[in-house]
Protein backbone atom coordinates (compact mmCIF):
# COMPACT_ATOMS: atom_id res chain seq x y z
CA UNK A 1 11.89 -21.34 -14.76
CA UNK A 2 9.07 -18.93 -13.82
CA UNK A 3 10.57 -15.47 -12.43
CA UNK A 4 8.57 -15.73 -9.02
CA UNK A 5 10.20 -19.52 -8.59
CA UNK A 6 14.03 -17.86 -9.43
CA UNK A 7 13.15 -15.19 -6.72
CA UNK A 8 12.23 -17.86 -4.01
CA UNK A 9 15.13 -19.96 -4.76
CA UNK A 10 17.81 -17.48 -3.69
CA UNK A 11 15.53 -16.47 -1.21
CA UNK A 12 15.28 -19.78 0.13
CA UNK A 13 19.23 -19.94 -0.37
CA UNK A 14 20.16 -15.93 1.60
CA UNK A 15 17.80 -17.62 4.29
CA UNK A 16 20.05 -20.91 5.28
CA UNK A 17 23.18 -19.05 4.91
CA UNK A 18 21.92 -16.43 7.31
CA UNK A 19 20.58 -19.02 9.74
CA UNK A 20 24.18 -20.67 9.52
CA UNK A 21 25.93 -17.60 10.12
CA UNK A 22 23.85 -15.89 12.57
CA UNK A 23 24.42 -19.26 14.64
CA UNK A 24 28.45 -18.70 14.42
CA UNK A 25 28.60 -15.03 14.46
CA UNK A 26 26.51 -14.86 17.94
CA UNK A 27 28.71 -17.79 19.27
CA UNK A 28 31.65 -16.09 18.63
CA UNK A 29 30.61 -13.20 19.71
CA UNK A 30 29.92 -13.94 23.28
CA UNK A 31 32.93 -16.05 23.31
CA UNK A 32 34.88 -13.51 22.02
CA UNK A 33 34.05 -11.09 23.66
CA UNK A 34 32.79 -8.56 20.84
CA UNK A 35 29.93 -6.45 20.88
CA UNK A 36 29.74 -5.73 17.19
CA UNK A 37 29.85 -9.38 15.86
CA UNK A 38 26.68 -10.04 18.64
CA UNK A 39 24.93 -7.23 16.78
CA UNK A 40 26.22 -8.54 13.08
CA UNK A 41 24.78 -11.94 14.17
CA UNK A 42 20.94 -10.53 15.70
CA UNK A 43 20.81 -8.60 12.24
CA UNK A 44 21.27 -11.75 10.36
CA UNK A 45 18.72 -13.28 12.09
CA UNK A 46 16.45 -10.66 10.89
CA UNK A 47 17.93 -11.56 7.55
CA UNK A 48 16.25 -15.26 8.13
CA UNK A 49 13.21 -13.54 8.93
CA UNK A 50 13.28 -10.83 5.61
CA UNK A 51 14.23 -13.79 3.48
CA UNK A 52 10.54 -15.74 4.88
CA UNK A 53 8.75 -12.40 4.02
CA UNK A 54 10.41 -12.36 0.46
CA UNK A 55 9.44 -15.69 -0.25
CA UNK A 56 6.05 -15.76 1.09
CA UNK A 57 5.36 -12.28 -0.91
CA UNK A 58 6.72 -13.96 -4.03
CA UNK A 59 3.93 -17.05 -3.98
CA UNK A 60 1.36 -14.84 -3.41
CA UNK A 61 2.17 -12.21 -5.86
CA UNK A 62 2.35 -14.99 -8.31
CA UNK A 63 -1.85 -16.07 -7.75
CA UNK A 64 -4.08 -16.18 -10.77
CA UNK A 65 -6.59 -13.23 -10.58
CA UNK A 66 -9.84 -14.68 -8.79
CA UNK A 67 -13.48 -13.18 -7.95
CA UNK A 68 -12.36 -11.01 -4.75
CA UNK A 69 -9.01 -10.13 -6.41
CA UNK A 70 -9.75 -9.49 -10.40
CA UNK A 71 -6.54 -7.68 -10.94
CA UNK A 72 -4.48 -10.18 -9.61
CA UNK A 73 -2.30 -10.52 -6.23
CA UNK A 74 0.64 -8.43 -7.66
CA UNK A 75 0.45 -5.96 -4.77
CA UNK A 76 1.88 -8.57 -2.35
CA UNK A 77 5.32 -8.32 -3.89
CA UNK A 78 6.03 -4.18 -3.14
CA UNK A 79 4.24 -4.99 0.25
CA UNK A 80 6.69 -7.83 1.05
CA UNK A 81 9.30 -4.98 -0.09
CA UNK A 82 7.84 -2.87 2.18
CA UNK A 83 8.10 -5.20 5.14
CA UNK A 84 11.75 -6.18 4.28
CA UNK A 85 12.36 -2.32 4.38
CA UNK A 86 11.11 -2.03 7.55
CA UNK A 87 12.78 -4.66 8.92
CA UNK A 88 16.59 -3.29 7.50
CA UNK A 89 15.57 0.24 9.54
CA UNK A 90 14.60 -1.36 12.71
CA UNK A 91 17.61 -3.82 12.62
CA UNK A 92 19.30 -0.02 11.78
CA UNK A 93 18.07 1.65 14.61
CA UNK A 94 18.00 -1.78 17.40
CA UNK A 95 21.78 -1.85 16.10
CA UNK A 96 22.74 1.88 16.80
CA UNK A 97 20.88 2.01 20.15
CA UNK A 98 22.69 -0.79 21.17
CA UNK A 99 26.07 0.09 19.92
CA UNK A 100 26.12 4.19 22.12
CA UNK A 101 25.07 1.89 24.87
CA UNK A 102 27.97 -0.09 24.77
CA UNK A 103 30.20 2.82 23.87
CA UNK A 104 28.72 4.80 27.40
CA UNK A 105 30.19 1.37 28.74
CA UNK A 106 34.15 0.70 28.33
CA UNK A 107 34.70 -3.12 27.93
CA UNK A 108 37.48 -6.26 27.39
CA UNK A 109 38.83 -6.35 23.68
CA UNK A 110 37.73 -8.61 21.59
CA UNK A 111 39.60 -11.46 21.06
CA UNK A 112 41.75 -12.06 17.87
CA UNK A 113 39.73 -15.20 16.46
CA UNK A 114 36.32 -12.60 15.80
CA UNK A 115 38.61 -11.19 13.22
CA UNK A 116 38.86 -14.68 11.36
CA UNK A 117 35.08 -15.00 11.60
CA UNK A 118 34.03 -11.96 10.21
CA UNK A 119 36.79 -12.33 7.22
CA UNK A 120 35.06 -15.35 6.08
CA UNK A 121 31.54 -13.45 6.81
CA UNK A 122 32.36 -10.46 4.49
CA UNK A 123 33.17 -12.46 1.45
CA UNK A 124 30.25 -14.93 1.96
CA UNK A 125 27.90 -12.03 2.25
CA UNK A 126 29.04 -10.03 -0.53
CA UNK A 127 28.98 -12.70 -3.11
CA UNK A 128 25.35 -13.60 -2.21
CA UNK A 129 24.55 -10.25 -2.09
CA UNK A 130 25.71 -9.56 -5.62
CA UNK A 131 24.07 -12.77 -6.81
CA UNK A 132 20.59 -11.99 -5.27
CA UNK A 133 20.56 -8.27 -6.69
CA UNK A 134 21.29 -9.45 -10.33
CA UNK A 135 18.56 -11.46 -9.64
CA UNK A 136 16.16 -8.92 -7.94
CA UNK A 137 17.15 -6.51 -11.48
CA UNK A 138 16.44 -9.22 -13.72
CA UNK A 139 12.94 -9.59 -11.61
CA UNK A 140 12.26 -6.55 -11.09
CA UNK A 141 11.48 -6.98 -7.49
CA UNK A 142 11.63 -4.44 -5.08
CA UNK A 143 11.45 -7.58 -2.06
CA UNK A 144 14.20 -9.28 -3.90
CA UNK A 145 16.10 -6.45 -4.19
CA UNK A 146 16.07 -5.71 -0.66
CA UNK A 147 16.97 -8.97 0.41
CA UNK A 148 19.52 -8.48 -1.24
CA UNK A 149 20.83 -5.28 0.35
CA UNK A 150 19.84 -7.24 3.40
CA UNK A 151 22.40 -9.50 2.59
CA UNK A 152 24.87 -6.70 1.84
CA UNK A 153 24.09 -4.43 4.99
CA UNK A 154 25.27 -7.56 6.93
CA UNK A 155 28.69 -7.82 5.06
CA UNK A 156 29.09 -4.10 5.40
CA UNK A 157 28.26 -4.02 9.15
CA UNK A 158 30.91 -7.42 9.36
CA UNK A 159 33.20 -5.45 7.85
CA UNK A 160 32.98 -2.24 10.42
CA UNK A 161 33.10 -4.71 12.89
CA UNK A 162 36.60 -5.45 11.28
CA UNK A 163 38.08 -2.58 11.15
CA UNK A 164 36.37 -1.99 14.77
CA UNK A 165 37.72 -5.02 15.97
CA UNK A 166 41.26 -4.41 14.46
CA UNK A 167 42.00 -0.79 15.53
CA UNK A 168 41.07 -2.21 19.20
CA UNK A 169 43.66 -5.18 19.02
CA UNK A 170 46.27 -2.47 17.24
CA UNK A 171 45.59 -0.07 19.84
CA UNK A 172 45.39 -1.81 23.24
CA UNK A 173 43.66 -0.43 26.19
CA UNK A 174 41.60 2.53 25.36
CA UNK A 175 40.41 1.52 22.06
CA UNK A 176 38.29 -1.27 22.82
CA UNK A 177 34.73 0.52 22.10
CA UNK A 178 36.09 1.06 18.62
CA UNK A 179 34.30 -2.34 17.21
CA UNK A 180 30.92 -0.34 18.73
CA UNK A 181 31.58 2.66 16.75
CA UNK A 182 32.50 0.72 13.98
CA UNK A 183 28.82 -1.23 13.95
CA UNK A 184 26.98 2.81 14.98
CA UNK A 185 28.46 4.06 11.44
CA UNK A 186 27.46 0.45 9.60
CA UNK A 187 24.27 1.22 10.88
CA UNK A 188 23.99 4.80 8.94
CA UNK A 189 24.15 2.20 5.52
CA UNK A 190 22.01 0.60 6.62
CA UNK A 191 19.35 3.13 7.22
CA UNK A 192 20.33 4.52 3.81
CA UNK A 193 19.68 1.31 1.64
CA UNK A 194 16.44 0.65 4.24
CA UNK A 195 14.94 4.34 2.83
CA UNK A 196 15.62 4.68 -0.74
CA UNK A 197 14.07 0.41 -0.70
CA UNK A 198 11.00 1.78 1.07
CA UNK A 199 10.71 4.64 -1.27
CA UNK A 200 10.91 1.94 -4.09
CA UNK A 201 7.98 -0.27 -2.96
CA UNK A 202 5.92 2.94 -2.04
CA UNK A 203 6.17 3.63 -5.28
CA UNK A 204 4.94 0.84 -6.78
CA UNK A 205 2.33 0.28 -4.33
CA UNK A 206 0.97 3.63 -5.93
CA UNK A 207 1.47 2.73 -9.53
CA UNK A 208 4.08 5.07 -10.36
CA UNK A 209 4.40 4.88 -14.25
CA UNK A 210 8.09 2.87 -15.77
CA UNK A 211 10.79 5.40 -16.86
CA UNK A 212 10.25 7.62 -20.27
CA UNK A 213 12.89 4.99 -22.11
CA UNK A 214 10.51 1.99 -21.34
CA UNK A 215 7.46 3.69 -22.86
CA UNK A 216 8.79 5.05 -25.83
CA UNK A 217 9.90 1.73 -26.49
CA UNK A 218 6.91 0.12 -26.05
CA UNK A 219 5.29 3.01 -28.24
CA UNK A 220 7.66 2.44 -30.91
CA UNK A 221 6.68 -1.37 -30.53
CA UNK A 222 2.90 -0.49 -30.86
CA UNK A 223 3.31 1.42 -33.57
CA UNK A 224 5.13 -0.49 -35.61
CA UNK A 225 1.89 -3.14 -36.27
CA UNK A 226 -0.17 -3.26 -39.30
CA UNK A 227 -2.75 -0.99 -39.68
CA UNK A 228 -1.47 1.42 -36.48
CA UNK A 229 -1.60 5.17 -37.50
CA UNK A 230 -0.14 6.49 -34.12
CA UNK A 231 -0.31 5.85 -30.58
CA UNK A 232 -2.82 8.70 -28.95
CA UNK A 233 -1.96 7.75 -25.03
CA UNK A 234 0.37 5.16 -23.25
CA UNK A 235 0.33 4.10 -19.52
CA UNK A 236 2.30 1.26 -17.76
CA UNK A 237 2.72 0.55 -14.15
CA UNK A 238 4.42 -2.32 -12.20
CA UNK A 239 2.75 -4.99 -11.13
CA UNK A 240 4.41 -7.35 -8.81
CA UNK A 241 7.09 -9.14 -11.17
CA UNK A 242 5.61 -8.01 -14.72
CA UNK A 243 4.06 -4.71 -15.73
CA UNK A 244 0.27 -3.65 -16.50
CA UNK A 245 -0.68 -1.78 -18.98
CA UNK A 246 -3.48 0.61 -21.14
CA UNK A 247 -2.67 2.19 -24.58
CA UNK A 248 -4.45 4.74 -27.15
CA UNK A 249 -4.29 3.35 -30.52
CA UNK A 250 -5.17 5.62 -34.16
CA UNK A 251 -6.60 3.60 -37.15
CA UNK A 252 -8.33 4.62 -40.36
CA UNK A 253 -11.28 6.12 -38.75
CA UNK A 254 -13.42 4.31 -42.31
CA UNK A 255 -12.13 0.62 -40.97
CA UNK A 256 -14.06 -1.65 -40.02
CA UNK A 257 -14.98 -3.21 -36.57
CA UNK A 258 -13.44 -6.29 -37.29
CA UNK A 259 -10.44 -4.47 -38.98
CA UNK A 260 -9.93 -2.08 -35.62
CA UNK A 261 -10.55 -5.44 -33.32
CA UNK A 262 -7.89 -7.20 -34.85
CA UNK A 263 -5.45 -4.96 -34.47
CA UNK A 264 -5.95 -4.17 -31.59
CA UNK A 265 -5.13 -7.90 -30.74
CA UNK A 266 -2.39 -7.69 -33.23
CA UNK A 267 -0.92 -5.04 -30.42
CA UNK A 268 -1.64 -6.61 -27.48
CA UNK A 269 0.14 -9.96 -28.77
CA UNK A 270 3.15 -8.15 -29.75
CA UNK A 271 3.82 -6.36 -26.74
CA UNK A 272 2.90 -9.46 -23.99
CA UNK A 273 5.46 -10.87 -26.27
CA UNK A 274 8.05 -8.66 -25.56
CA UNK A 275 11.02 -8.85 -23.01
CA UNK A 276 9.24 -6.33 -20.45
CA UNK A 277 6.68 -8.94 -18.90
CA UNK A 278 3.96 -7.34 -19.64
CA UNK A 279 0.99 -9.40 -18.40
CA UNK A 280 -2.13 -7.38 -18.86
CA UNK A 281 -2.62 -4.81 -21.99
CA UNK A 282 -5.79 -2.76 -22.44
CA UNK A 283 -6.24 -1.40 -25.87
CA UNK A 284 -8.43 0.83 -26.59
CA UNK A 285 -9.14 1.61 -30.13
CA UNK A 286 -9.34 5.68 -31.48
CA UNK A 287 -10.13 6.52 -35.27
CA UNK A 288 -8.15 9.23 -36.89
CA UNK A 289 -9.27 13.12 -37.65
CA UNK A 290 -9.37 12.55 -41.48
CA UNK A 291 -11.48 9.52 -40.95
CA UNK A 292 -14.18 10.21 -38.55
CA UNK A 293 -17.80 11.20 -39.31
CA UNK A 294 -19.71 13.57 -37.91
């Protein structure tokens, strides 16, 4: 299965098991009389919404290059991030307005039942929030990886609203805003995971190079080809689900044309073949010191 297609599945998947639950969660809610589990339910609405941004930045990231776009459409897949981002920190901040309001605002209990709800909530969430960032790793995709913590933002504000909801029915009259505190201090994770994934796609939108490990390994892989003295420079950026690339390769400065455009193909095959999906190499061929006339 192509990585994009992987992406879109669980994206497709986060996005009717967010529908279903936002549909229960604001029902019981308002029957129930709990703040928190409204809230819980509007952010997994935004949830559907994330999960239609992930999916629509995965097709598009995965275009052939064309005459306006020569480079490809890889870009769409750290802006989708970016969007998702966005959306986790204004679900954050609608969430924690919301919550003080209540809190200025003394009101009923919830009732008992919410508690059932939001067990079942927690452990749905989780496990498709562990499932989805696996997959978001193996993708390396900053939008999947936020839908992700999308996914897991909603079973950590579900379970403030637990604890909320349970020190409430423990304590009686008096505690009942504690479900609103609860869902104020879900919403500082929130903003949290909604930073560091906007930092992430920021980064890629401005081609921030892979970590040291990745390019000495792909170094050592270049190297390691017939006829390569040494590798002279080495640059590789993301590029929506695979990586782009331009490296400096030394050869016998006395070698042919041919001789240096083979090679040069030689490493380019062997690193699109790797397991770093690299889709685009540049090589650019350099003759050595001892080899080079004047």
């Amino acid at each position: 299965m192509e990585p994009y297609l992987k992406g879109i599945r669980f994206a497709a998947i986060g996005m009717a098991v967010n529908l279903v639950l936002a549909i229960v969660k604001i029902f019981t809610g308002v029957v129930g009389n709990s703040y928190a589990l409204i809230a819980d339910g509007i952010e997994s609405t935004a949830d559907v919404v994330s999960s239609l941004v992930v999916i629509s930045g995965l097709k598009l990231s995965a275009r052939p290059a064309d005459d306006d776009h020569p480079f490809g459409h890889g870009k769409a897949e750290p802006m989708a991030g970016m969007v998702v981002a966005g959306l986790l920190l204004l679900a954050a901040l609608w969430i924690g307005w919301s919550s003080v309001r209540e809190i200025r605002n003394p009101h009923h209990a919830p009732a008992w039942y919410t508690l059932l709800v939001l067990a079942l909530v927690i452990m749905a969430k989780e496990a498709l929030a562990r499932k989805v960032l696996r997959v978001g790793v193996e993708l390396g995709s900053t939008a999947v990886r936020g839908d992700a913590w999308h996914h897991r933002s909603d079973a950590l504000t579900s379970l403030a609203a637990f604890i909320g909801i349970g020190i409430a029915l423990v304590g009686g009259e008096g505690y009942a805003p504690a479900d609103d505190w609860a869902a104020l201090v879900a919403c500082g994770v929130m903003g949290f995971n909604g930073v560091r994934l906007l930092q992430s796609a920021i980064d890629d939108l401005m081609d921030r190079s892979v970590s040291p490990g990745q390019l000495a390994d792909v170094r050592a892989m270049a190297e390691r080809v017939d006829g390569v003295l040494s590798i002279e420079k080495c640059r590789m950026r993301r590029v929506g689900l695979g990586h782009s690339m331009d490296i400096h390769v030394t050869v016998d400065g006395g070698a042919t044309v041919r001789r240096g455009h083979d090679i040069a193909h030689a490493v380019k095959d062997r690193l699109m073949a790797s397991d770093y999906r690299i889709t685009d190499v540049t090589v650019h061929i350099e003759p050595d010191d001892l080899g080079r006339t004047s």
